[in-house]
Protein backbone atom coordinates (compact mmCIF):
# COMPACT_ATOMS: atom_id res chain seq x y z
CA UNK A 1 0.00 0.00 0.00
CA UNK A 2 1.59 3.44 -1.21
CA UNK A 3 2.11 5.26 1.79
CA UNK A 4 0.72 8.73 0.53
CA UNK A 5 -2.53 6.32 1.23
CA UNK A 6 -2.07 5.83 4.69
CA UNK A 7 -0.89 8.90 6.03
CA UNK A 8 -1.73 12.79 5.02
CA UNK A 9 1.97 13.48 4.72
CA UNK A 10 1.44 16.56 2.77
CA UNK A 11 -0.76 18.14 5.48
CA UNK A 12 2.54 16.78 8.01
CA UNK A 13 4.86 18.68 6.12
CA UNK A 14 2.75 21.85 5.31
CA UNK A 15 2.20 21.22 9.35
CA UNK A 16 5.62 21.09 9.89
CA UNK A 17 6.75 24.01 7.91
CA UNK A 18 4.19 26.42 9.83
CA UNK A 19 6.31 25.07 12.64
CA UNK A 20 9.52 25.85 11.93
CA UNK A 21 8.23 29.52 10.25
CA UNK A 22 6.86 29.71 14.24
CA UNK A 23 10.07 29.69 15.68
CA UNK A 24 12.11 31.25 13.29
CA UNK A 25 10.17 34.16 13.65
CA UNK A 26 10.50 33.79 17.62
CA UNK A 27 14.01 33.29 17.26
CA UNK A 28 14.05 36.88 16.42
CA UNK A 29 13.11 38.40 20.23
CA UNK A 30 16.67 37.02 21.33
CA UNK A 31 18.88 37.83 17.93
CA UNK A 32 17.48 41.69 18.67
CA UNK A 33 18.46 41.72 22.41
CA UNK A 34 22.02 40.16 21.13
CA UNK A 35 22.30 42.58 18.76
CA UNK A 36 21.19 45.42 21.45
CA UNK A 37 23.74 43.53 24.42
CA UNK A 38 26.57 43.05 21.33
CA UNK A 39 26.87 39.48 22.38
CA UNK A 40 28.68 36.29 20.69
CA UNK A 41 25.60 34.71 19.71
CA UNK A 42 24.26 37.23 16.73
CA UNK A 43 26.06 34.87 14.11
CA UNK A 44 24.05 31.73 16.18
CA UNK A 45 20.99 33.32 16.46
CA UNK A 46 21.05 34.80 12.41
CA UNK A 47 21.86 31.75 10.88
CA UNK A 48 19.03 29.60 12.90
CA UNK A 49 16.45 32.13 11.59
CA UNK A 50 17.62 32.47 7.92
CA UNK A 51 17.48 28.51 8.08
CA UNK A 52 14.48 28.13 9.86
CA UNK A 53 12.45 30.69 7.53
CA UNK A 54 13.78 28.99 4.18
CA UNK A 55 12.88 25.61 5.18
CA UNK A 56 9.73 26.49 6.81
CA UNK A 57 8.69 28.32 3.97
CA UNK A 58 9.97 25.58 1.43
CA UNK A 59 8.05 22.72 3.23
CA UNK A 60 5.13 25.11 3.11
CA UNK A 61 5.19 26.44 -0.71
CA UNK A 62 6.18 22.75 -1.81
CA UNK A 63 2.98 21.08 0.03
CA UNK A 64 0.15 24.19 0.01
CA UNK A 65 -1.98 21.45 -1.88
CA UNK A 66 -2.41 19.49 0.98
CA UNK A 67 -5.57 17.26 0.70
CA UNK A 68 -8.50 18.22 2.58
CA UNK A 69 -9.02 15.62 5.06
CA UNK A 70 -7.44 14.11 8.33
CA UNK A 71 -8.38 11.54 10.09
CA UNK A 72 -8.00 10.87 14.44
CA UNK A 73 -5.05 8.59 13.37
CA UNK A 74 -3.32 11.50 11.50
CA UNK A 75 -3.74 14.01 14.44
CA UNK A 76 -2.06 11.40 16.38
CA UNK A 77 0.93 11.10 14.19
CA UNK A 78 1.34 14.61 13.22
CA UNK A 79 1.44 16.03 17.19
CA UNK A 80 3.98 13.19 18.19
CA UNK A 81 6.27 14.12 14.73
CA UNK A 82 6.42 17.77 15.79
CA UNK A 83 6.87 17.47 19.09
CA UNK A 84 10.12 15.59 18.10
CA UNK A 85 10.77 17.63 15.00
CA UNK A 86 10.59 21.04 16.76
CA UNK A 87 13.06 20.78 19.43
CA UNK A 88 16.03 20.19 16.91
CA UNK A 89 14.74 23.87 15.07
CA UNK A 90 14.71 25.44 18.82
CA UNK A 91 18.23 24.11 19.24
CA UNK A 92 19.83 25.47 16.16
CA UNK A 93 21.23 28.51 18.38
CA UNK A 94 22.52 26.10 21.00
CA UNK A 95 24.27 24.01 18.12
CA UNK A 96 25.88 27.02 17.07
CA UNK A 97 27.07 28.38 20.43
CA UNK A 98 29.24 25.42 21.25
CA UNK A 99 31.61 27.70 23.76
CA UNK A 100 28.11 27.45 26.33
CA UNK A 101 26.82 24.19 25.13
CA UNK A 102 29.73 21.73 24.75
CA UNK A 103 28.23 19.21 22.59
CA UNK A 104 25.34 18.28 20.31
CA UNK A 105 23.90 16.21 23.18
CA UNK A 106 23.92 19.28 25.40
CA UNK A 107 22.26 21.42 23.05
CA UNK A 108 19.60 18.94 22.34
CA UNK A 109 18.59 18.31 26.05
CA UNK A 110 18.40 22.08 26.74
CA UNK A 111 16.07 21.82 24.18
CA UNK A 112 14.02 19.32 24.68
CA UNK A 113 14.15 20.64 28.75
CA UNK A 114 12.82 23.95 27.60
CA UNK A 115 10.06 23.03 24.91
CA UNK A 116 8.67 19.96 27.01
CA UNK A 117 8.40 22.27 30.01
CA UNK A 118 10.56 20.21 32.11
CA UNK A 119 12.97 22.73 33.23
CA UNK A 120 15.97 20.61 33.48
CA UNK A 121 19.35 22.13 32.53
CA UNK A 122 23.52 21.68 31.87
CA UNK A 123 24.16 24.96 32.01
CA UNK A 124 26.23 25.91 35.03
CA UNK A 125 26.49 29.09 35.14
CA UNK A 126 23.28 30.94 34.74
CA UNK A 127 25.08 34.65 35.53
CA UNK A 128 27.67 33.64 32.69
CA UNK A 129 25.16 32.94 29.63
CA UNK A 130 24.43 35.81 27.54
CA UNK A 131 20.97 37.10 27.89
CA UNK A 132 19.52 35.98 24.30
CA UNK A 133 19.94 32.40 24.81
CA UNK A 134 18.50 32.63 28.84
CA UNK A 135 15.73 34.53 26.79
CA UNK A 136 15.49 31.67 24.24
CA UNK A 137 15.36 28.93 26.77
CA UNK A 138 12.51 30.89 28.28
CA UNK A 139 10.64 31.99 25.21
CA UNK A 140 10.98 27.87 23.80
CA UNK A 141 9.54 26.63 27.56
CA UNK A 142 6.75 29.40 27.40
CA UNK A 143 5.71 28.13 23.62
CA UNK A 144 5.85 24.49 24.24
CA UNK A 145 3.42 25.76 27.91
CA UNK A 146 0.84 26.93 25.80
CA UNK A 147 1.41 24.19 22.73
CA UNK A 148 2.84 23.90 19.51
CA UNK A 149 -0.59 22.47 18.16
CA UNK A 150 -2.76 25.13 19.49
CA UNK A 151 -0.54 27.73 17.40
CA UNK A 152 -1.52 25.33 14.55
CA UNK A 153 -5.03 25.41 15.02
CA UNK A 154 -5.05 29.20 14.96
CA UNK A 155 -2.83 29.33 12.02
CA UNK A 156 -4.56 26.92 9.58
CA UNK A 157 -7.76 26.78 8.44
CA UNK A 158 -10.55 24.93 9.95
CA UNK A 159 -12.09 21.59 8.15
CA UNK A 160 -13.85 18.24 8.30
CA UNK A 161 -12.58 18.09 12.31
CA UNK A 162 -9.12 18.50 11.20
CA UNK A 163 -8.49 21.22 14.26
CA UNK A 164 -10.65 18.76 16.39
CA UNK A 165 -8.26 15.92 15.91
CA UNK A 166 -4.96 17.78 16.74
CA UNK A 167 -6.53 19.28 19.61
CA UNK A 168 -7.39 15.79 21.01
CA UNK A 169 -4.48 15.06 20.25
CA UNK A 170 -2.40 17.37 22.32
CA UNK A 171 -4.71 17.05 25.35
CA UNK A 172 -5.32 13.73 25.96
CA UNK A 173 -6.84 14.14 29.20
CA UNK A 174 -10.87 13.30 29.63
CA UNK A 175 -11.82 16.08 30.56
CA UNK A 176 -12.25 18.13 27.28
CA UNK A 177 -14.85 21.00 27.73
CA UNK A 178 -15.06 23.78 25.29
CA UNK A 179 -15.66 27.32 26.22
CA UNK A 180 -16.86 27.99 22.72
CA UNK A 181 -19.00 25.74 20.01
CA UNK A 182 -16.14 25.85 17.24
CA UNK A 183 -12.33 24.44 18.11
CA UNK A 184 -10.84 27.96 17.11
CA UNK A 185 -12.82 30.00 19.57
CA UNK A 186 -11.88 27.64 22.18
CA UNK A 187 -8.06 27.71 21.34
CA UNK A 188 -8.19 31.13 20.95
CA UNK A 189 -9.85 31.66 24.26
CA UNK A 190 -7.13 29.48 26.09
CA UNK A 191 -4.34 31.65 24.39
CA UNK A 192 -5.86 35.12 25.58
CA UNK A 193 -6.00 33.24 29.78
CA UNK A 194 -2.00 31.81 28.71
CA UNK A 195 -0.73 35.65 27.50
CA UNK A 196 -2.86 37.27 30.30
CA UNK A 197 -1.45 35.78 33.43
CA UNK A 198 1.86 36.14 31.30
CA UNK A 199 1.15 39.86 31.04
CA UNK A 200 -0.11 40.10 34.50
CA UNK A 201 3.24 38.00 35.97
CA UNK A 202 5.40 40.44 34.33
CA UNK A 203 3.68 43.33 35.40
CA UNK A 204 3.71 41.89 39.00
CA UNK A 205 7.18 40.97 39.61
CA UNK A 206 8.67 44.26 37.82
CA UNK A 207 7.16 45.88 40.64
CA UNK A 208 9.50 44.03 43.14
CA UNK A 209 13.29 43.76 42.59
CA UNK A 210 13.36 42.24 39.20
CA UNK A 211 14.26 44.17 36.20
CA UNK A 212 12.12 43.39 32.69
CA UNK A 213 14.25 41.13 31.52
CA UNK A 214 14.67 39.04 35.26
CA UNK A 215 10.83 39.36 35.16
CA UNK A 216 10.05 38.42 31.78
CA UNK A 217 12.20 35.06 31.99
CA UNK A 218 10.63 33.98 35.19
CA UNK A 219 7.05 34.87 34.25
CA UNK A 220 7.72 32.78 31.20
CA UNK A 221 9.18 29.77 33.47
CA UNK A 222 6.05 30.38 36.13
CA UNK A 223 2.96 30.49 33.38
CA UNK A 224 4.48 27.63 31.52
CA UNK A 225 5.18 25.24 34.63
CA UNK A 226 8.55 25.05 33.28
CA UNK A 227 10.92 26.30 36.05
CA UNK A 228 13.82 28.01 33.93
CA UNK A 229 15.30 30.81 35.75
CA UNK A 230 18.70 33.14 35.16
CA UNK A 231 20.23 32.32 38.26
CA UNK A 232 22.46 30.01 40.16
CA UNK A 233 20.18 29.63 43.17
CA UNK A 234 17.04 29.28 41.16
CA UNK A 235 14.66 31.56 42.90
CA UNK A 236 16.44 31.91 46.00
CA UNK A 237 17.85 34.96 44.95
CA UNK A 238 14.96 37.01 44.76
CA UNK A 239 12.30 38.65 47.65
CA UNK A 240 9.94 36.97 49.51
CA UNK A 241 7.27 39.39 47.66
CA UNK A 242 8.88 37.72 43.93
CA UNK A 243 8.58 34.27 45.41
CA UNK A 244 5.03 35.33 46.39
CA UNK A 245 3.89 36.24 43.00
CA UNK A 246 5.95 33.16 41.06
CA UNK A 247 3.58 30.62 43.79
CA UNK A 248 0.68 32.80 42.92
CA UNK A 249 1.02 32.24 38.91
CA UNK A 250 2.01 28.89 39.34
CA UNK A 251 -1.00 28.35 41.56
CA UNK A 252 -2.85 29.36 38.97
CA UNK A 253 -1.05 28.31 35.61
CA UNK A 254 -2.08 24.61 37.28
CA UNK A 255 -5.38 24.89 36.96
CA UNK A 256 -7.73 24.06 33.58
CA UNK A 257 -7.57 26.94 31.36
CA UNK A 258 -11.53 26.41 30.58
CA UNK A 259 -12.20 26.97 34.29
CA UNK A 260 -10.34 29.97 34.18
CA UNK A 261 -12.25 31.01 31.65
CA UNK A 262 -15.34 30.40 33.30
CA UNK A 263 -13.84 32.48 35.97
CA UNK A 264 -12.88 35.15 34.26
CA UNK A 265 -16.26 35.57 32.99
CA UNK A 266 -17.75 35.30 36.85
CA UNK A 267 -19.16 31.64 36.50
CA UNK A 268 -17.21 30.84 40.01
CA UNK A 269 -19.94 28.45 41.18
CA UNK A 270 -19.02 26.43 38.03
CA UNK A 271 -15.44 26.63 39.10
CA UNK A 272 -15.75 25.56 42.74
CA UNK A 273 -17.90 22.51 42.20
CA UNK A 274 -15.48 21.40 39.38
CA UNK A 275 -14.18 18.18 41.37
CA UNK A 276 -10.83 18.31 40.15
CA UNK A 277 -10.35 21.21 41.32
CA UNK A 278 -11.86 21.35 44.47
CA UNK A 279 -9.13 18.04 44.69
CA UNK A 280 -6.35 20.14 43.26
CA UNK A 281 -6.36 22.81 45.93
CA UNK A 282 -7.24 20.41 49.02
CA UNK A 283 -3.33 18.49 47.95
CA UNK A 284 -2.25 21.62 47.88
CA UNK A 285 -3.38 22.48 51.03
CA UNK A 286 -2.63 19.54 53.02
CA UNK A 287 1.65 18.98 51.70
CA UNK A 288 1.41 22.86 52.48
CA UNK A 289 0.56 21.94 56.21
CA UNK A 290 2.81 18.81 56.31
CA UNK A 291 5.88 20.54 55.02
CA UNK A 292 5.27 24.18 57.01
CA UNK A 293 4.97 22.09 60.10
CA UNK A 294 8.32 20.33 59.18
CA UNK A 295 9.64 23.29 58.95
CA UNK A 296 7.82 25.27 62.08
CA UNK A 297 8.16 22.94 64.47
CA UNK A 298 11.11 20.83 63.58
CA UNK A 299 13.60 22.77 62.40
CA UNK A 300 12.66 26.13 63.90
CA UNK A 301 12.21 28.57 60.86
CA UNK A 302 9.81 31.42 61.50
CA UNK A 303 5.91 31.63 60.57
CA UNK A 304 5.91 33.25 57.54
CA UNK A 305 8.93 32.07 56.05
CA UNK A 306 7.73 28.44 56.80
CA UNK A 307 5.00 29.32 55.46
CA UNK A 308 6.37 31.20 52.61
CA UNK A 309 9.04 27.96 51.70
CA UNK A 310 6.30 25.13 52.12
CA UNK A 311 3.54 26.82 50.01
CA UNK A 312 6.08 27.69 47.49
CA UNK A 313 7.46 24.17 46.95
CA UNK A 314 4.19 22.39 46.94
CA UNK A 315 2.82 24.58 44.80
CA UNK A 316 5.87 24.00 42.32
CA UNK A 317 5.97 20.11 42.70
CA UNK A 318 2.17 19.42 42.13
CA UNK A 319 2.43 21.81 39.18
CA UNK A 320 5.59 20.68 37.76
CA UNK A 321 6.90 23.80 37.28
CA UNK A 322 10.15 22.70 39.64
CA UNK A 323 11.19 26.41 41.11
CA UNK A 324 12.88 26.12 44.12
CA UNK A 325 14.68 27.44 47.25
CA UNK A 326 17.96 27.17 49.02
CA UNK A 327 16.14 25.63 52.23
CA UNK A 328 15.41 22.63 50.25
CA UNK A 329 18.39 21.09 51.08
CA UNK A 330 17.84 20.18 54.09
CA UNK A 331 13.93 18.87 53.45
CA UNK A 332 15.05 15.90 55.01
CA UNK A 333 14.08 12.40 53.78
CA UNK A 334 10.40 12.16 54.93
CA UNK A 335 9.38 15.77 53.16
CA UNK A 336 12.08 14.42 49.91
CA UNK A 337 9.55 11.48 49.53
CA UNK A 338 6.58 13.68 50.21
CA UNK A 339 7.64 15.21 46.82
CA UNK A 340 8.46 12.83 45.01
CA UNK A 341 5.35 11.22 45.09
CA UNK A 342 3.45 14.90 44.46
CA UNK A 343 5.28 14.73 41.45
CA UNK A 344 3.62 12.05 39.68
CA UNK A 345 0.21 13.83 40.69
CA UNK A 346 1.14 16.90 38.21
CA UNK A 347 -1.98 19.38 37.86
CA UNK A 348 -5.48 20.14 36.55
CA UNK A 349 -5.85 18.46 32.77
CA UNK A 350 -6.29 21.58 30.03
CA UNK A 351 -3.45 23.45 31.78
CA UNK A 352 -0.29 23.76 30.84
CA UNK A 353 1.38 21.41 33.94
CA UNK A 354 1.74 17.31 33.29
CA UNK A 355 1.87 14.69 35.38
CA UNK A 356 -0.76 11.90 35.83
CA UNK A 357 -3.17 14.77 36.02
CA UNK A 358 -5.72 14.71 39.03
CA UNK A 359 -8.92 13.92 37.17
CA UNK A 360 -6.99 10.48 36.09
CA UNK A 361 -6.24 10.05 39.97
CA UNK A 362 -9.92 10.87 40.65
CA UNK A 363 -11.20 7.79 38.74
CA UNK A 364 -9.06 5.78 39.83
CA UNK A 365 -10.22 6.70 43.20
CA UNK A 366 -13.66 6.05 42.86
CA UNK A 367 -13.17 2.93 40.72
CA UNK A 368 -11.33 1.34 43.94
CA UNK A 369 -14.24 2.39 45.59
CA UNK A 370 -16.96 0.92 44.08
CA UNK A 371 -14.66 -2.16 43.11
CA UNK A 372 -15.08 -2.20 47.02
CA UNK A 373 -18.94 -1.70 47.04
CA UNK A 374 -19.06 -4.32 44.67
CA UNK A 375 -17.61 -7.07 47.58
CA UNK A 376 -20.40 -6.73 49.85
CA UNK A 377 -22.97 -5.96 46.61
CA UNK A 378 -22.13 -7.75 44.31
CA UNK A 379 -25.54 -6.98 41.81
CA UNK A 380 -25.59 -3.40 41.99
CA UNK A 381 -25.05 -0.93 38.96
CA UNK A 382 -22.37 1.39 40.51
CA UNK A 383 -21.44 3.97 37.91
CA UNK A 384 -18.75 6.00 37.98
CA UNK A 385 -19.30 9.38 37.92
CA UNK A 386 -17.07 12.74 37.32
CA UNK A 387 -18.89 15.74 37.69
CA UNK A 388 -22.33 14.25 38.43
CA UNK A 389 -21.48 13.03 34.66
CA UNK A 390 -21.64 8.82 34.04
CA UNK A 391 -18.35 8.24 33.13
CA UNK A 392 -17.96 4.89 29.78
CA UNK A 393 -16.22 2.10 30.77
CA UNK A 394 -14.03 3.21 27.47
CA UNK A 395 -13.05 6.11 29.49
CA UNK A 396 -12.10 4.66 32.41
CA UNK A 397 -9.86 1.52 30.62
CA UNK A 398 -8.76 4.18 28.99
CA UNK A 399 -7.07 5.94 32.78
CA UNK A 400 -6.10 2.35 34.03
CA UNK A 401 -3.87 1.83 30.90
CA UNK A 402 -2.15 5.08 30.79
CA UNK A 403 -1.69 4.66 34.79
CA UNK A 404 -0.25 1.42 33.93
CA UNK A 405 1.66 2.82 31.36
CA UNK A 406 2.76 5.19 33.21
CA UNK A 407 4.66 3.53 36.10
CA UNK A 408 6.02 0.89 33.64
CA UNK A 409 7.93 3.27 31.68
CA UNK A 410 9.06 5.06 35.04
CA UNK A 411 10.71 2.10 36.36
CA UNK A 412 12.28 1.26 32.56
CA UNK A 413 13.45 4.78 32.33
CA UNK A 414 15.27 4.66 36.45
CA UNK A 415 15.85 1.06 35.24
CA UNK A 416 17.48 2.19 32.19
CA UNK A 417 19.49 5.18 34.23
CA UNK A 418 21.41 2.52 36.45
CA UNK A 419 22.32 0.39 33.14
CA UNK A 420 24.16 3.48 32.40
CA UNK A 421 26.03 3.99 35.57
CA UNK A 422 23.57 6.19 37.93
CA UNK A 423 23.02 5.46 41.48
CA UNK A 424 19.87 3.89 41.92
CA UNK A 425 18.21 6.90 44.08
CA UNK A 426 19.29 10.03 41.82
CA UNK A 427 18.15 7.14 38.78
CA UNK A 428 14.44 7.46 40.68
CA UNK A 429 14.60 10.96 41.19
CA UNK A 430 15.48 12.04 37.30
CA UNK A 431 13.41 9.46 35.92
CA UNK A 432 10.18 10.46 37.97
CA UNK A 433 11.25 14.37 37.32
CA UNK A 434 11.59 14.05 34.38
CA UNK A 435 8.84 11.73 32.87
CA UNK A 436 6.67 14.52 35.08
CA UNK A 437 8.45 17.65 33.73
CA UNK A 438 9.65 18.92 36.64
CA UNK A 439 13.54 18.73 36.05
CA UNK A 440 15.13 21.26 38.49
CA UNK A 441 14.25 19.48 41.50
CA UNK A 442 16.76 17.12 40.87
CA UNK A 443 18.81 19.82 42.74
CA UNK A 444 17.81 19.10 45.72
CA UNK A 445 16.78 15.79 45.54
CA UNK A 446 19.95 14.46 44.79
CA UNK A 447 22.27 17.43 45.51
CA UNK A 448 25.22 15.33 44.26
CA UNK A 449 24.07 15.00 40.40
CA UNK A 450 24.15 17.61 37.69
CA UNK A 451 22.44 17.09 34.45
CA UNK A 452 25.44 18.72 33.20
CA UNK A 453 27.93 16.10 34.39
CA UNK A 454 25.44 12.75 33.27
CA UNK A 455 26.74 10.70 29.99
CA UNK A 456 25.57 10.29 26.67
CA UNK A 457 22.58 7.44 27.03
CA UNK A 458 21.80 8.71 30.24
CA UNK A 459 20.55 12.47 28.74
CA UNK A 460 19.45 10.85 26.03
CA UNK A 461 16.95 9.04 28.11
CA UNK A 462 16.03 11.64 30.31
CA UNK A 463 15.77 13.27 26.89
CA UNK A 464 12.61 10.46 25.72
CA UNK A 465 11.48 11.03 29.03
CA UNK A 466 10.66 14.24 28.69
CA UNK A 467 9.11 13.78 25.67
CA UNK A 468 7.10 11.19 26.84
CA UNK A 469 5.83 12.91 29.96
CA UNK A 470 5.13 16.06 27.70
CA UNK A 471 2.98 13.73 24.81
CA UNK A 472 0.92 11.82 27.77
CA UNK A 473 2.22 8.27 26.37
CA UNK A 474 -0.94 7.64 24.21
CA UNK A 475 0.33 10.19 21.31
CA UNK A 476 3.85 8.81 21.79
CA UNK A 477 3.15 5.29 21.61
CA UNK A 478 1.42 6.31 18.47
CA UNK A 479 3.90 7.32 16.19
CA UNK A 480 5.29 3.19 16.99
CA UNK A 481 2.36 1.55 16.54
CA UNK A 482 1.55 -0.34 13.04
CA UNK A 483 -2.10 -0.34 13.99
CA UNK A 484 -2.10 3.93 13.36
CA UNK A 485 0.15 3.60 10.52
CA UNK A 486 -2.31 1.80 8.25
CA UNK A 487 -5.63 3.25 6.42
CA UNK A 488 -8.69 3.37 8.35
């Protein structure tokens, strides 16, 4: 069978090339401030565009006369190709700066790091790098926050569910409410909430001790649960009012964009009995008290900065963003686990954080419930329900196999980190921080390892990881799968 009947590859590659044209026009925000700083990197930075813009363009021109259909399995394929072709474009700079990024390998995983959201780095020092690439590794983390496919819905035209499809595609979560009737509305909705508490971060934290540019990076990192930052000492550095307003947008960059909508536009009783997040906010609460009393009672820091530290790093763990504080250090082993189990809980599905996503958690909460129910009542219909709504049983196969999933690829990937001479508990840590996006707390989970110091396989597997954790398995799996490959 001719592959051009099996797969829309012209629509991939006119796909693709809106892609690339995407970044090569972002890639001019950091050749401008190189230019303005008179940095090394203008020749990096000039070069990526002029390549990025020719091929994008090329692929484009070459396919416009892309058929006019796609099907669910095409969605699939085409979100899993990009995500996988658009990190290489986003490291063209890096490639090119090989004084601050030693090898390819490096240059790849600070790529993949910043576009998947994870936040994990090699560069060691922060105060060193010139300010267009700590503004590129920003700029890449706050595009792949809001989502390379939503940019694609906006920028081609709607037909036969072709927008529908990639935006299943890229959230793969159950929980799929639209604020608006037609796809575009909806994406375009989500984008205004994404640049607003962008816009609204920036404005906050230039009012404190940052300067634009300090602000601008770390509202990028905070909206886009990514965790980049331009210093050594991650957030430390800054006032307790910054680290205020970062927990504040993180807070909030965890929750569904659709129920910020509906808050936005004053629907808050829709908002407070959405069970996720009612769920999303009690977690939050209760590490918050575990951790400030760690901190309070046991190791005698004052109110409000226990307070202060504990809300702050539960806030970042359960939304994967992975900011952090000097005081983390000494967390201790009992608060280290706490974590590292928040972790794999990640956020609110429709937002921009990853993880297992609470509403999966939810199901399979009340599913162990009523397989419980079932013992002592053994006849009765016991649907589950989410939202007063009867959940399938598609649905809910659906959770168990991506929790399975899940875990299995987890253990491969610490599994996998050993084989390639890790310790066995920094191989748990980076493999669960990772797989959830939330790289930097690796820095305080296992103080002795540096991403910038691992081997080849072992980046390149924190590397698929990331990719992994950013696709929600199902998309990944995809793009392997013979089934998807052939014609409906």
């Amino acid at each position: 069978m001719p592959f051009r009947n099996r797969f829309n590859y012209k629509f991939f590659q006119y796909i693709l090339g809106l892609v690339i044209n995407f970044i090569g026009f972002s890639l001019a925000i950091p050749l401008i401030l190189a230019i303005v700083n008179k940095e090394p990197t203008v020749y990096a930075f000039s070069i990526s565009i002029g390549f990025s813009l020719i091929l994008g363009y090329s692929l484009m021109l070459f396919n416009r006369n892309y058929p006019q259909y796609l099907t669910k399995k095409d969605g699939r394929i085409i979100v899993g190709l990009i995500w996988f072709v658009a990190p290489i474009i986003v490291a063209l700079p890096y490639l090119l700066s090989p004084i601050y990024f030693q090898s390819p390998i490096n240059a790849l995983f600070e790529s993949f790091s910043g576009l998947t959201t994870t936040g994990s780095t090699i560069l060691k020092d922060l105060e060193e790098i010139p300010k267009s690439i700590l503004i590129w590794r920003a700029l890449s983390q706050w595009i792949g926050g809001m989502g390379l496919t939503l940019i694609v819905i906006l920028l081609i035209k709607n037909y036969k569910n072709g927008s529908n499809y990639l935006f299943n595609a890229e959230f793969t979560s159950l929980d799929k409410e639209k604020v608006r009737p037609h796809i575009k509305d909806s994406v375009l909705k989500i984008v205004y909430i994404y640049v607003g508490l962008t816009v609204i971060s920036i404005f906050l934290l230039s009012l404190g001790e940052m300067d634009l540019f300090t602000a601008v990076c770390h509202s990028f990192g905070a909206v886009s649960t990514g965790g980049f930052s331009t210093s050594n000492i991650n957030i430390g550095e800054y006032s307790a009012y910054s680290q205020y307003v970062i927990t504040g947008i993180m807070l909030f960059s965890g929750i569904s964009y659709v129920l910020l909508y509906w808050l936005i536009m004053g629907r808050w009783g829709k908002v407070f009995r959405d069970e996720q997040s009612r769920v999303y906010l009690i977690i939050i609460l209760i590490g918050t008290i575990i951790l400030f009393s760690s901190l309070f009672f046991l190791r005698n820091y004052e109110i409000e900065k226990s307070f202060r530290v504990a809300l702050l790093h539960i806030v970042s763990v359960v939304t994967t963003t992975g900011y952090y504080l000097p005081e983390a250090q000494s967390f201790g082993l009992f608060i280290s686990t706490l974590l590292l189990l928040l972790m794999f809980i990640g956020g609110c599905s429709s937002s921009s954080s990853t993880g297992l996503k609470i509403i999966r958690l939810l199901i399979l909460f009340k599913y162990s419930n009523n397989s419980f129910k079932r013992m002592f009542h053994p006849r009765a219909i016991i649907p589950i329900r989410y939202n007063k709504i009867v959940l399938v049983d598609e649905a809910t196969n659906l959770v168990f196999g991506f929790f399975f999933l899940y875990l299995i690829i987890f253990i491969a990937g610490a599994f996998t980190l050993t084989l390639f001479g890790n310790g066995f508990m920094p191989s748990i840590a980076m493999s669960a921080a990772n797989i959830s996006n939330i790289g930097p707390v690796i820095g305080y989970m296992s103080p002795e390892v540096t991403y910038e110091s691992l081997n080849f396989g072992s980046k390149s597997t924190l590397m698929l990881l990331m990719m992994i954790g950013r696709l929600e398995i199902y998309s990944f799996i995809a793009m392997f799968s013979k089934t998807i490959w052939t014609k409906n």
